[in-house]
PDB file of N, CA and C in Angstrom:
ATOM      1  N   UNK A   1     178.384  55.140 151.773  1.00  0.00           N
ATOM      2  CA  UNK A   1     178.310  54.194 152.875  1.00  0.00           C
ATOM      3  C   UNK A   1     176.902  53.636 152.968  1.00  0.00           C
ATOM      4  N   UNK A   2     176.819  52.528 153.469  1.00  0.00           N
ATOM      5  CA  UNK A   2     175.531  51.876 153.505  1.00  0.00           C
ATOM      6  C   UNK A   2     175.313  51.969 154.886  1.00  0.00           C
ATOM      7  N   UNK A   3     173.824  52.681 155.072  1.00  0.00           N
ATOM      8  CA  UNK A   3     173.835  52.812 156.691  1.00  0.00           C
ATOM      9  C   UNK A   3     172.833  52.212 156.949  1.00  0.00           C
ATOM     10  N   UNK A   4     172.163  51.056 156.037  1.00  0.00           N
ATOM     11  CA  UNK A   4     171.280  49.464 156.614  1.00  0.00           C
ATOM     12  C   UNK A   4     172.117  48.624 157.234  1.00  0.00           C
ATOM     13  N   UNK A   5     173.337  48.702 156.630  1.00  0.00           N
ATOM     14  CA  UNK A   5     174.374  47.565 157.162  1.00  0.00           C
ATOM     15  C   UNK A   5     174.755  47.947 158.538  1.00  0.00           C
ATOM     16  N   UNK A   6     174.479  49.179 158.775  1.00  0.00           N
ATOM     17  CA  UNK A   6     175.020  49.482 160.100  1.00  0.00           C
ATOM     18  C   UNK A   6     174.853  48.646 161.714  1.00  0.00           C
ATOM     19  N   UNK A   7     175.457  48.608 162.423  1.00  0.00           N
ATOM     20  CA  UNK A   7     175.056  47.608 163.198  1.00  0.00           C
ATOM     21  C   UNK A   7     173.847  49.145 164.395  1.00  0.00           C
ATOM     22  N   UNK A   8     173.757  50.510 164.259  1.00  0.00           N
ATOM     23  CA  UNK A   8     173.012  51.271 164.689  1.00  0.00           C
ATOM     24  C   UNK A   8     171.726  50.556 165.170  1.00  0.00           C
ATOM     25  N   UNK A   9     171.222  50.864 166.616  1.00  0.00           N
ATOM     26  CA  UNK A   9     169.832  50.457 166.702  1.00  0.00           C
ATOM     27  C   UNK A   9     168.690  51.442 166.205  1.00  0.00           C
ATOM     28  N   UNK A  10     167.783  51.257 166.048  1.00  0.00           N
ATOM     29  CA  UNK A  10     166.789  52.063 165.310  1.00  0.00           C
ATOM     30  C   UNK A  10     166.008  52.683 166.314  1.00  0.00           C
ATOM     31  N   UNK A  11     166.132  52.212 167.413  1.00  0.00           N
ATOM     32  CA  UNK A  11     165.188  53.127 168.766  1.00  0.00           C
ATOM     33  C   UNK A  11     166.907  53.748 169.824  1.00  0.00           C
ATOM     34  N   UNK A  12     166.001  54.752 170.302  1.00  0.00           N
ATOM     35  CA  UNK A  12     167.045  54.674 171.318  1.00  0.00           C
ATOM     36  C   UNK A  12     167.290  54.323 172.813  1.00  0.00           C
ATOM     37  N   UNK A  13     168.693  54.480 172.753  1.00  0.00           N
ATOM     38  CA  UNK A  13     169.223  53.315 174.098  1.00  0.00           C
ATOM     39  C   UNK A  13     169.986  54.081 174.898  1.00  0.00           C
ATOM     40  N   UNK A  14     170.004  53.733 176.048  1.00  0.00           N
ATOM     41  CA  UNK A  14     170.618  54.378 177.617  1.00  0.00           C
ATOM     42  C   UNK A  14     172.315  54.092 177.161  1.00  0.00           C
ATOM     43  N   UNK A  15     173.220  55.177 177.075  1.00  0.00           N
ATOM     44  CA  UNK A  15     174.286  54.713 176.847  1.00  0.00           C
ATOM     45  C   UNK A  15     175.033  54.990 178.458  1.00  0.00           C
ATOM     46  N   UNK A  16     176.247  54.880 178.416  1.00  0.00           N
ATOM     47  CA  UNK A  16     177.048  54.958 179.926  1.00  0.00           C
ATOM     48  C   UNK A  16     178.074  56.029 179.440  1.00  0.00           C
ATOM     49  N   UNK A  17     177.941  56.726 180.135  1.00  0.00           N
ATOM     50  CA  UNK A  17     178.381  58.262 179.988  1.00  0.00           C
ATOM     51  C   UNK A  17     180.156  57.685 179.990  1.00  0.00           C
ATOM     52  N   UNK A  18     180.535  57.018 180.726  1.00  0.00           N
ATOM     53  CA  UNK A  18     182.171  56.858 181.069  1.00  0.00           C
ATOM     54  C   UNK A  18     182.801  55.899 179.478  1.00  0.00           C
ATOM     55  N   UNK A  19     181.275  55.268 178.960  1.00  0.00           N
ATOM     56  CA  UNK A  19     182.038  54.905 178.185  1.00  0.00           C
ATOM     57  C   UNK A  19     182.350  55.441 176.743  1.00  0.00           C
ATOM     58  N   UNK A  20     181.380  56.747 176.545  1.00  0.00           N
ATOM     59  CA  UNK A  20     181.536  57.884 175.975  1.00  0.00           C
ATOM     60  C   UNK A  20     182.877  58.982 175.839  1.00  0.00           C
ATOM     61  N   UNK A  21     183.420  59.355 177.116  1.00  0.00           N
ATOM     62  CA  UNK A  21     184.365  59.880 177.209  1.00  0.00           C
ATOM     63  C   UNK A  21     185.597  59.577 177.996  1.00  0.00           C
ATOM     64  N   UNK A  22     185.830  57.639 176.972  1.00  0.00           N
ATOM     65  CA  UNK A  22     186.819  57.488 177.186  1.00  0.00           C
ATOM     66  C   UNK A  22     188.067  57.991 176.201  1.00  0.00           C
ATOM     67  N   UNK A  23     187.903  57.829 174.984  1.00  0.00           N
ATOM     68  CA  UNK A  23     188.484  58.639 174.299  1.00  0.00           C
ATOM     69  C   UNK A  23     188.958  59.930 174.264  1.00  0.00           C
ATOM     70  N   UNK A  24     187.745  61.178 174.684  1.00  0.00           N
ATOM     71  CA  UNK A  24     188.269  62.309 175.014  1.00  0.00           C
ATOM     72  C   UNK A  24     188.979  62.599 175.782  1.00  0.00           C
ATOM     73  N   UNK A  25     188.444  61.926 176.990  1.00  0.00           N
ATOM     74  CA  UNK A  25     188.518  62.398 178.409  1.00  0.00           C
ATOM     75  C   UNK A  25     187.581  63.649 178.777  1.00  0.00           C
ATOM     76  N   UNK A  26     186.409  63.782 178.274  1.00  0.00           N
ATOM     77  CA  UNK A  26     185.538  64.715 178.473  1.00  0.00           C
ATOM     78  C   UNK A  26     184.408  64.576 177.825  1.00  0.00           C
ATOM     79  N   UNK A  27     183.086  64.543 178.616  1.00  0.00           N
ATOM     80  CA  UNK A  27     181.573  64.160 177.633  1.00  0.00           C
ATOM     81  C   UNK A  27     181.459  64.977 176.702  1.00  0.00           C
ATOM     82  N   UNK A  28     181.627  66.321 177.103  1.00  0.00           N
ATOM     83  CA  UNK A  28     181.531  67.344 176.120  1.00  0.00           C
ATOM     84  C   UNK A  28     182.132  67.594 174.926  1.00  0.00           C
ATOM     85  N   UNK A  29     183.452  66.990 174.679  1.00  0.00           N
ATOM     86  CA  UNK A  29     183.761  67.101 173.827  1.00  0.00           C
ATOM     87  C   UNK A  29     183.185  65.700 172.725  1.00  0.00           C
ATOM     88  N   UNK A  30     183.278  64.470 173.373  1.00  0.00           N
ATOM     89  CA  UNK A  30     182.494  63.570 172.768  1.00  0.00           C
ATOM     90  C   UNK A  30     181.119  63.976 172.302  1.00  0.00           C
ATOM     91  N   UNK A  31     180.349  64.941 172.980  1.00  0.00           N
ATOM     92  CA  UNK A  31     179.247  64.753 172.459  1.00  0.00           C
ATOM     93  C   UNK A  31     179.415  65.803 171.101  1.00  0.00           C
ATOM     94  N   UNK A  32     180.002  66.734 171.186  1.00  0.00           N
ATOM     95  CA  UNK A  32     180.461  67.770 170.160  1.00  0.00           C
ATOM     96  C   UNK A  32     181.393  66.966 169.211  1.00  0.00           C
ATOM     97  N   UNK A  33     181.892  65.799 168.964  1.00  0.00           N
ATOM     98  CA  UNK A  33     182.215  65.079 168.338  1.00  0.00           C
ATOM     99  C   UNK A  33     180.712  64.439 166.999  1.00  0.00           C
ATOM    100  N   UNK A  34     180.378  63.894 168.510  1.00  0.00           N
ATOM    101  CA  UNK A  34     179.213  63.039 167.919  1.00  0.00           C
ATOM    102  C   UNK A  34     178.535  63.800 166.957  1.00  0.00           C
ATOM    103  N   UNK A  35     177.867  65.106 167.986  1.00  0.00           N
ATOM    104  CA  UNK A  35     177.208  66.064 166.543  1.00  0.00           C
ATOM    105  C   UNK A  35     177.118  66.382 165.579  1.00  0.00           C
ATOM    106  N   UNK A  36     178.572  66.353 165.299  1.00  0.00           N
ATOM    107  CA  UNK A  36     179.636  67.160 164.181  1.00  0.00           C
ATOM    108  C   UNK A  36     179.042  65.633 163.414  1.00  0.00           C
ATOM    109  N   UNK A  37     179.816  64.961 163.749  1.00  0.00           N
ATOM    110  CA  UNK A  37     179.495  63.862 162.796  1.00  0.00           C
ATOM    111  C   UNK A  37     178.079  63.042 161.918  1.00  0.00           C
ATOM    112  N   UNK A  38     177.095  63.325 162.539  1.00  0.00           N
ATOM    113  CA  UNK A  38     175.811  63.212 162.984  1.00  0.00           C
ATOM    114  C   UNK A  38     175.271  64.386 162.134  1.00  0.00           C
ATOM    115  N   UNK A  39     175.264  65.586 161.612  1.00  0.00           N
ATOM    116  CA  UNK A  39     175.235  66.640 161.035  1.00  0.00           C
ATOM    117  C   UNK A  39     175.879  66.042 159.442  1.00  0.00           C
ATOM    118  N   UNK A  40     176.896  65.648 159.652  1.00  0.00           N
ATOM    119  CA  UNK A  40     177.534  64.723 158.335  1.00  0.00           C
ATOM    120  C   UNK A  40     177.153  63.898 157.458  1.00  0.00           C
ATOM    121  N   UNK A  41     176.300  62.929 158.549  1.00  0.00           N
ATOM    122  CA  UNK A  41     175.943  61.871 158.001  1.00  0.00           C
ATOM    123  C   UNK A  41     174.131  62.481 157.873  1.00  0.00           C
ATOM    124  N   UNK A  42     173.645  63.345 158.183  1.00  0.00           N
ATOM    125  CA  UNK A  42     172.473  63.748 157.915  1.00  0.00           C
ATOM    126  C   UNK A  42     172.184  64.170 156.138  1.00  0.00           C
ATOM    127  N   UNK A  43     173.470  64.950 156.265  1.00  0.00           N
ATOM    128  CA  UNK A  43     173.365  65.673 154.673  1.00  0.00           C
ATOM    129  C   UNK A  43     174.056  64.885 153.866  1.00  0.00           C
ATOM    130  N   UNK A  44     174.630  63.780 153.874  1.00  0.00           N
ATOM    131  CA  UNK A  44     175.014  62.616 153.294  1.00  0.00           C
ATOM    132  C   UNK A  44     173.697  61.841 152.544  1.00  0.00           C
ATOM    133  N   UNK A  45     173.098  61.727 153.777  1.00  0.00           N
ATOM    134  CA  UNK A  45     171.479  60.782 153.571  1.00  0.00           C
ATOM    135  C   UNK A  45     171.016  61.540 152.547  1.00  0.00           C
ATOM    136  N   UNK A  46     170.162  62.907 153.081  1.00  0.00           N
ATOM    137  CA  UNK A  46     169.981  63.844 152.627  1.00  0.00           C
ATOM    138  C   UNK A  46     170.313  63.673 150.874  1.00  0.00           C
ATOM    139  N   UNK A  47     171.546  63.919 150.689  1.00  0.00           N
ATOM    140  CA  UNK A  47     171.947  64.472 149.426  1.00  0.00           C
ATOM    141  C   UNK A  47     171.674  63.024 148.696  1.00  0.00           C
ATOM    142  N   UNK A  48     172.048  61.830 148.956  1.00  0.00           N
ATOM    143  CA  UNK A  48     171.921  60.493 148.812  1.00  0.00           C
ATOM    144  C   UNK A  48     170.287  60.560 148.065  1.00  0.00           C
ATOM    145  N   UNK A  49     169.282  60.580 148.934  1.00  0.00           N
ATOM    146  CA  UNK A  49     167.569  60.475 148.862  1.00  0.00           C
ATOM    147  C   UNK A  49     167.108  61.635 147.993  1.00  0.00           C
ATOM    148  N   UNK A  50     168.303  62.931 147.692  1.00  0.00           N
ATOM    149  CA  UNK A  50     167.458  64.173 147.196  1.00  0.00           C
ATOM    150  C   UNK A  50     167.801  63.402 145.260  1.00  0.00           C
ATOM    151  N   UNK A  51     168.784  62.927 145.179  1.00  0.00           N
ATOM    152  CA  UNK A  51     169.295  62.228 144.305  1.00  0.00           C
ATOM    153  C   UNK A  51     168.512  61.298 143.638  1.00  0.00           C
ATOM    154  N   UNK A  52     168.046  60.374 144.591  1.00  0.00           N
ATOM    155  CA  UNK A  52     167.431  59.081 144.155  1.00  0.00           C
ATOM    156  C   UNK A  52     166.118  59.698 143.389  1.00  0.00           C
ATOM    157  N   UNK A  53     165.542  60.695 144.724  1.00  0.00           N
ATOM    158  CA  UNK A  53     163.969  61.438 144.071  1.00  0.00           C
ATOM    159  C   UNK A  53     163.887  62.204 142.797  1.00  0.00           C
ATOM    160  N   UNK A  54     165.155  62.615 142.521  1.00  0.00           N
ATOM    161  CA  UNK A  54     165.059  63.475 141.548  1.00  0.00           C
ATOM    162  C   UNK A  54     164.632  62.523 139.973  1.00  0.00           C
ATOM    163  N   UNK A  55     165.397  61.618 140.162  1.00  0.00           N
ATOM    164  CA  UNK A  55     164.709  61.009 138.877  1.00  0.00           C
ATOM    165  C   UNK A  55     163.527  60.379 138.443  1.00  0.00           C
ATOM    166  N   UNK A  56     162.516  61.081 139.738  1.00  0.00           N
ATOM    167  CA  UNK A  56     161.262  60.570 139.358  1.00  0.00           C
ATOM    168  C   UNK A  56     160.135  61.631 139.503  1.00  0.00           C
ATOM    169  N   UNK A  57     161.389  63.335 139.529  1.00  0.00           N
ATOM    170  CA  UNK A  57     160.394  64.371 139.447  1.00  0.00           C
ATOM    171  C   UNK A  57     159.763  64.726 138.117  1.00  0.00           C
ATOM    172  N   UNK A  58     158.858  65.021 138.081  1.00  0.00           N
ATOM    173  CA  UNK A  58     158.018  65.559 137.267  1.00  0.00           C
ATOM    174  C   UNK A  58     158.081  67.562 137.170  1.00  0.00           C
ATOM    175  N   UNK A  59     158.069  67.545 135.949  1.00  0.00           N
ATOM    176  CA  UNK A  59     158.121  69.325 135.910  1.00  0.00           C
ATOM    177  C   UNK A  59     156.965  69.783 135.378  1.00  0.00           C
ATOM    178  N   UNK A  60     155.997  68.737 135.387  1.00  0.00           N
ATOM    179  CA  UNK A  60     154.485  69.829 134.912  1.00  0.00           C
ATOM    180  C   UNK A  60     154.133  71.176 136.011  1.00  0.00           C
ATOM    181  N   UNK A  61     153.339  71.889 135.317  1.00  0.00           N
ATOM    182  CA  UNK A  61     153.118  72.594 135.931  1.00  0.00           C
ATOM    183  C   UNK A  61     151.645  72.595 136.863  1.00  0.00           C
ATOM    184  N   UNK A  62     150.902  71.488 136.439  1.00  0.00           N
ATOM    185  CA  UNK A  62     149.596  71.340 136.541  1.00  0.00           C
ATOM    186  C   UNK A  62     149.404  70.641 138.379  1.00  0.00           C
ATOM    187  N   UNK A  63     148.578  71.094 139.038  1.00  0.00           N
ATOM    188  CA  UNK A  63     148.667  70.102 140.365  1.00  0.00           C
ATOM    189  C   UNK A  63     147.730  69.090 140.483  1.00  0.00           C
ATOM    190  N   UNK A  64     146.936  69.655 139.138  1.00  0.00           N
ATOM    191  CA  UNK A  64     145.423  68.383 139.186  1.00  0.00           C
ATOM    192  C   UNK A  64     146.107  66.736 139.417  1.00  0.00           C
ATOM    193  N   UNK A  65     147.078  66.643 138.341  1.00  0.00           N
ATOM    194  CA  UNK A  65     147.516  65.314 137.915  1.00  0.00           C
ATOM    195  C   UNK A  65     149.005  65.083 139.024  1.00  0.00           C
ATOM    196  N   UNK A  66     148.177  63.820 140.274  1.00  0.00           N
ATOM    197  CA  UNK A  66     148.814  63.434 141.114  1.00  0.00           C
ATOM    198  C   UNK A  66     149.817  62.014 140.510  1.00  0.00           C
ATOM    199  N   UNK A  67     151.029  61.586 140.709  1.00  0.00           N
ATOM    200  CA  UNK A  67     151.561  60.260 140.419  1.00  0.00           C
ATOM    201  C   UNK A  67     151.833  59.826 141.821  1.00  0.00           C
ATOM    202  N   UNK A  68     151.447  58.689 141.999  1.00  0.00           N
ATOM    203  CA  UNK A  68     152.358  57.475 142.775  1.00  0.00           C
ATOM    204  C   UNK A  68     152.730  56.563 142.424  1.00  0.00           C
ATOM    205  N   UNK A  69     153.975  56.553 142.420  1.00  0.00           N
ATOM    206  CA  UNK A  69     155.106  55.736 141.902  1.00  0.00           C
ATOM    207  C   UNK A  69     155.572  55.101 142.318  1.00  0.00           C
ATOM    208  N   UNK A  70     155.533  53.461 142.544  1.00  0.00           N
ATOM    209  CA  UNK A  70     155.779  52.498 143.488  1.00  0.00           C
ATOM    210  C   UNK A  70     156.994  52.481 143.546  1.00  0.00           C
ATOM    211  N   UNK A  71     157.857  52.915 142.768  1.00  0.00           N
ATOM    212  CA  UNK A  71     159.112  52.607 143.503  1.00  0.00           C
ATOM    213  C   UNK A  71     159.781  54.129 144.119  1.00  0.00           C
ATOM    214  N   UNK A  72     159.188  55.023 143.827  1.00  0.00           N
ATOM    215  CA  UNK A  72     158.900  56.426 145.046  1.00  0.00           C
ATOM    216  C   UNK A  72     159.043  56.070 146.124  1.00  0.00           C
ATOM    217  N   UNK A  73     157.722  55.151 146.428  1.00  0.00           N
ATOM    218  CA  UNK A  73     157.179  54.997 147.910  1.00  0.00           C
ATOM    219  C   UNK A  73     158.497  54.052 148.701  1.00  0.00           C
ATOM    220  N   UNK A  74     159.218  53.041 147.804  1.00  0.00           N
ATOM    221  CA  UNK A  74     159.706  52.049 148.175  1.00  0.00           C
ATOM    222  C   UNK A  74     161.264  52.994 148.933  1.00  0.00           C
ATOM    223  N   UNK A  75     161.591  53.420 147.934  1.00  0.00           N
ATOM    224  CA  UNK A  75     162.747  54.588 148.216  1.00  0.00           C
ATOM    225  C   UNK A  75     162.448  55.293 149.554  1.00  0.00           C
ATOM    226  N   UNK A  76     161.436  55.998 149.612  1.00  0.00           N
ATOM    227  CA  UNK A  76     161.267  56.772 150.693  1.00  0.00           C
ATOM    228  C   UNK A  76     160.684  55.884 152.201  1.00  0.00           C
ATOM    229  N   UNK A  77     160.415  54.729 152.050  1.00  0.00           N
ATOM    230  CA  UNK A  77     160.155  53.886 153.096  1.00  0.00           C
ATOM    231  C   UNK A  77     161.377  53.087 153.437  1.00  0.00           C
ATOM    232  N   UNK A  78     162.342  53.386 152.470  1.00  0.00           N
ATOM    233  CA  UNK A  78     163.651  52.821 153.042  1.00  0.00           C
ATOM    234  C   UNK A  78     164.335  53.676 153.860  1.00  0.00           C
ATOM    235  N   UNK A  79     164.368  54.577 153.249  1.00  0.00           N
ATOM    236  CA  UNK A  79     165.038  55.905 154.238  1.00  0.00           C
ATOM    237  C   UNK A  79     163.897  56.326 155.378  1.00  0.00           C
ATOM    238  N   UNK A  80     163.082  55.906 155.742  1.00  0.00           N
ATOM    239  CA  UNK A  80     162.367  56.339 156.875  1.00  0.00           C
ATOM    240  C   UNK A  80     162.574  55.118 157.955  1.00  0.00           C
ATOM    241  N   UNK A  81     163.086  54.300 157.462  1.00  0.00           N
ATOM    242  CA  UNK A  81     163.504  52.731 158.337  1.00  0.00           C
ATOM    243  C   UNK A  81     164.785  53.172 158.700  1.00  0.00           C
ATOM    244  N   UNK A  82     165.826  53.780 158.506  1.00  0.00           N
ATOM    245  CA  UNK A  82     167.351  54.008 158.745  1.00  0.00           C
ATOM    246  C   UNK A  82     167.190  54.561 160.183  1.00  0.00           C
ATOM    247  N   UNK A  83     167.893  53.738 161.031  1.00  0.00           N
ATOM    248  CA  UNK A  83     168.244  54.616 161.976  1.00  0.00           C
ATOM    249  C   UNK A  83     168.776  55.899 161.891  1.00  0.00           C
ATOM    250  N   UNK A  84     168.611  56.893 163.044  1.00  0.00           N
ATOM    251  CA  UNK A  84     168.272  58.506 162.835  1.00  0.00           C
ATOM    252  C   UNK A  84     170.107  58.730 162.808  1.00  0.00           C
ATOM    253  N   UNK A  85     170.147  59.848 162.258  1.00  0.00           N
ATOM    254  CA  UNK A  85     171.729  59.921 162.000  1.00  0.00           C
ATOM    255  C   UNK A  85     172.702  60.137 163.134  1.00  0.00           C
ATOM    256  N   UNK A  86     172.144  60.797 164.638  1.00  0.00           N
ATOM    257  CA  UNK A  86     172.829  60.957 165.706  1.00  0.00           C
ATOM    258  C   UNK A  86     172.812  59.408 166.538  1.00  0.00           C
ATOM    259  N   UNK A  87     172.156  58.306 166.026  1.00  0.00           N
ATOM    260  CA  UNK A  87     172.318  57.162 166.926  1.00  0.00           C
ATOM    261  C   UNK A  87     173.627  56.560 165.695  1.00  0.00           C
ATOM    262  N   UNK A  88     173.643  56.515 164.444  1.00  0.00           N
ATOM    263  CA  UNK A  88     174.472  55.981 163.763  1.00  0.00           C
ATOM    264  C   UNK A  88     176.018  56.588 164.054  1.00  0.00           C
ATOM    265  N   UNK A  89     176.009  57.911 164.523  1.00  0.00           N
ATOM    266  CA  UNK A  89     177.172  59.149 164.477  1.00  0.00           C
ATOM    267  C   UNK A  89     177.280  57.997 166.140  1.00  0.00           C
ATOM    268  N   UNK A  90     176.554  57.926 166.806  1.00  0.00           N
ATOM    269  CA  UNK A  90     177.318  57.616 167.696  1.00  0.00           C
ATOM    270  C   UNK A  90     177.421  56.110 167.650  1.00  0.00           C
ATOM    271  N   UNK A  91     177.099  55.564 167.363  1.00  0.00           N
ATOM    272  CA  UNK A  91     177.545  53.942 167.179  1.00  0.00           C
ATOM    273  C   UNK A  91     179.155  53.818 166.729  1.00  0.00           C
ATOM    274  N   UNK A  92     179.500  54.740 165.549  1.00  0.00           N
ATOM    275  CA  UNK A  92     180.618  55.086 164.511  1.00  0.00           C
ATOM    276  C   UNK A  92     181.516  55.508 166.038  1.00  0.00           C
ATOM    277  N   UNK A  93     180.951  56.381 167.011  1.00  0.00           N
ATOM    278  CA  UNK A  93     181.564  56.530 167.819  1.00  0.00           C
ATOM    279  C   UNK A  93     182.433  55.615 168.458  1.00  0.00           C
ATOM    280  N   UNK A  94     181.259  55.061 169.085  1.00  0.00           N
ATOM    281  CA  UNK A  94     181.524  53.898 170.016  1.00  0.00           C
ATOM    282  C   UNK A  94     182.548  52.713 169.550  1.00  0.00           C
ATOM    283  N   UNK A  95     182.557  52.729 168.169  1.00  0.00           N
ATOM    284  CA  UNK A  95     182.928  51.532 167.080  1.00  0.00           C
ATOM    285  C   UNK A  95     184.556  51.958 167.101  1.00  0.00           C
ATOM    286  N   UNK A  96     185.154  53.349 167.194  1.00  0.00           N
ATOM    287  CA  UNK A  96     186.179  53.734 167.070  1.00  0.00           C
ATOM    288  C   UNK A  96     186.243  54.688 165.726  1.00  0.00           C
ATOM    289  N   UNK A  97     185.531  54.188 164.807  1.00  0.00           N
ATOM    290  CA  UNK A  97     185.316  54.565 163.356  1.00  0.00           C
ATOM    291  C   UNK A  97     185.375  56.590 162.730  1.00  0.00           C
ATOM    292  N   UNK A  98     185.055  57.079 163.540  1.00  0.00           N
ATOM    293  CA  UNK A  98     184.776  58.945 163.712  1.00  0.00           C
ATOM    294  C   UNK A  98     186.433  59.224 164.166  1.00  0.00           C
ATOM    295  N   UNK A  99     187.205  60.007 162.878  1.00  0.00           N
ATOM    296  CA  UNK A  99     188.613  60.203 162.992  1.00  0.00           C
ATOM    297  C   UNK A  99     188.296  61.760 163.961  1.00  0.00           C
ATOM    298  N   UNK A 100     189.002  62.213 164.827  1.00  0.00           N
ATOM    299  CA  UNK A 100     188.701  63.610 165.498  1.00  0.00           C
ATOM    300  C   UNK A 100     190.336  64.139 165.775  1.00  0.00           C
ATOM    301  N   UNK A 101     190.670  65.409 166.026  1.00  0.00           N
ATOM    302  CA  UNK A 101     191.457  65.848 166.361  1.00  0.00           C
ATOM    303  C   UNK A 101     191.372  67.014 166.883  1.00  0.00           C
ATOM    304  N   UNK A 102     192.064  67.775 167.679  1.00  0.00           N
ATOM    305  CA  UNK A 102     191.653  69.143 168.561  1.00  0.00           C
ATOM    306  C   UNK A 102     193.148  69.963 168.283  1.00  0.00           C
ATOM    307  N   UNK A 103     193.299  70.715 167.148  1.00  0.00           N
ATOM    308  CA  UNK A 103     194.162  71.347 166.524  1.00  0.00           C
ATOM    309  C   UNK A 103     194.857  72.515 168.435  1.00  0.00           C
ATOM    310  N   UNK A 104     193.990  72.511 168.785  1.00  0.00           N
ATOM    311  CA  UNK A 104     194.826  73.369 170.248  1.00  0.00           C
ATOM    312  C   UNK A 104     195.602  72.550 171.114  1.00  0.00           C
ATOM    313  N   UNK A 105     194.985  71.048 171.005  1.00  0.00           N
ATOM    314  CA  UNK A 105     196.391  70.576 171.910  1.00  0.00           C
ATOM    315  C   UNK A 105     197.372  70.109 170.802  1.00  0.00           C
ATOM    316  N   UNK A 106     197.481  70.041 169.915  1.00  0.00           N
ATOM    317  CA  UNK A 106     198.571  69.168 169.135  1.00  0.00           C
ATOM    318  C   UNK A 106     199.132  70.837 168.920  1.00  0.00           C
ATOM    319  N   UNK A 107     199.204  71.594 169.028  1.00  0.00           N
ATOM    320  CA  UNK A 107     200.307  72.499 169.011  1.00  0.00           C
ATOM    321  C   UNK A 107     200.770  72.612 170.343  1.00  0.00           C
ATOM    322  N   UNK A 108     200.868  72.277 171.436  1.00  0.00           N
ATOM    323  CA  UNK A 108     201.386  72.311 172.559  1.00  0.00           C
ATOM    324  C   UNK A 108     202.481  71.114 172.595  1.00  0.00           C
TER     325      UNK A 108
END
């Protein structure tokens, strides 16, 4: 997923609690939604950026000899611009987009 395209704001914003747990019917569970998801999309990034870096590690053993690698820097200044993963988890929220289910009431 591309999470530049996201419509996520990059600072954060006052949301309205009612319009949070309209879906649930409970903040708490929305916000334990959000988390879950938000936790997801962290190690997504994560695994995404550990990926990109890897092909520009070096295995010397020496620490004298420093590299900077312009397109290192470019990589890692992109991912430091992404909005943070709990404002995107909840945008996805808000958007409808975050599939959830609560396995205790669907057996009733």
């Amino acid at each position: 997923m591309d999470y530049k395209k996201s419509k996520a704001p990059v600072n954060t914003v006052t949301r309205n609690i009612m319009d949070l747990c309209k879906d649930t019917g409970n903040i708490y569970e929305s916000v334990a939604i959000i988390a879950k998801r938000a936790n997801q999309i962290s190690v997504e990034i994560k695994q995404d950026l550990s990926k990109k870096l890897a092909e520009f590690a070096s295995y010397n053993d020496t620490l004298e000899e420093v590299f900077e690698n312009r397109e290192q820097i470019e990589i890692s200044r992109y991912y430091e611009k992404l909005p943070k993963a709990s404002l995107l988890a909840t945008q996805e929220f808000i958007e409808g987009n975050v599939y959830f289910r609560d396995p205790s009431k669907e057996q009733s």
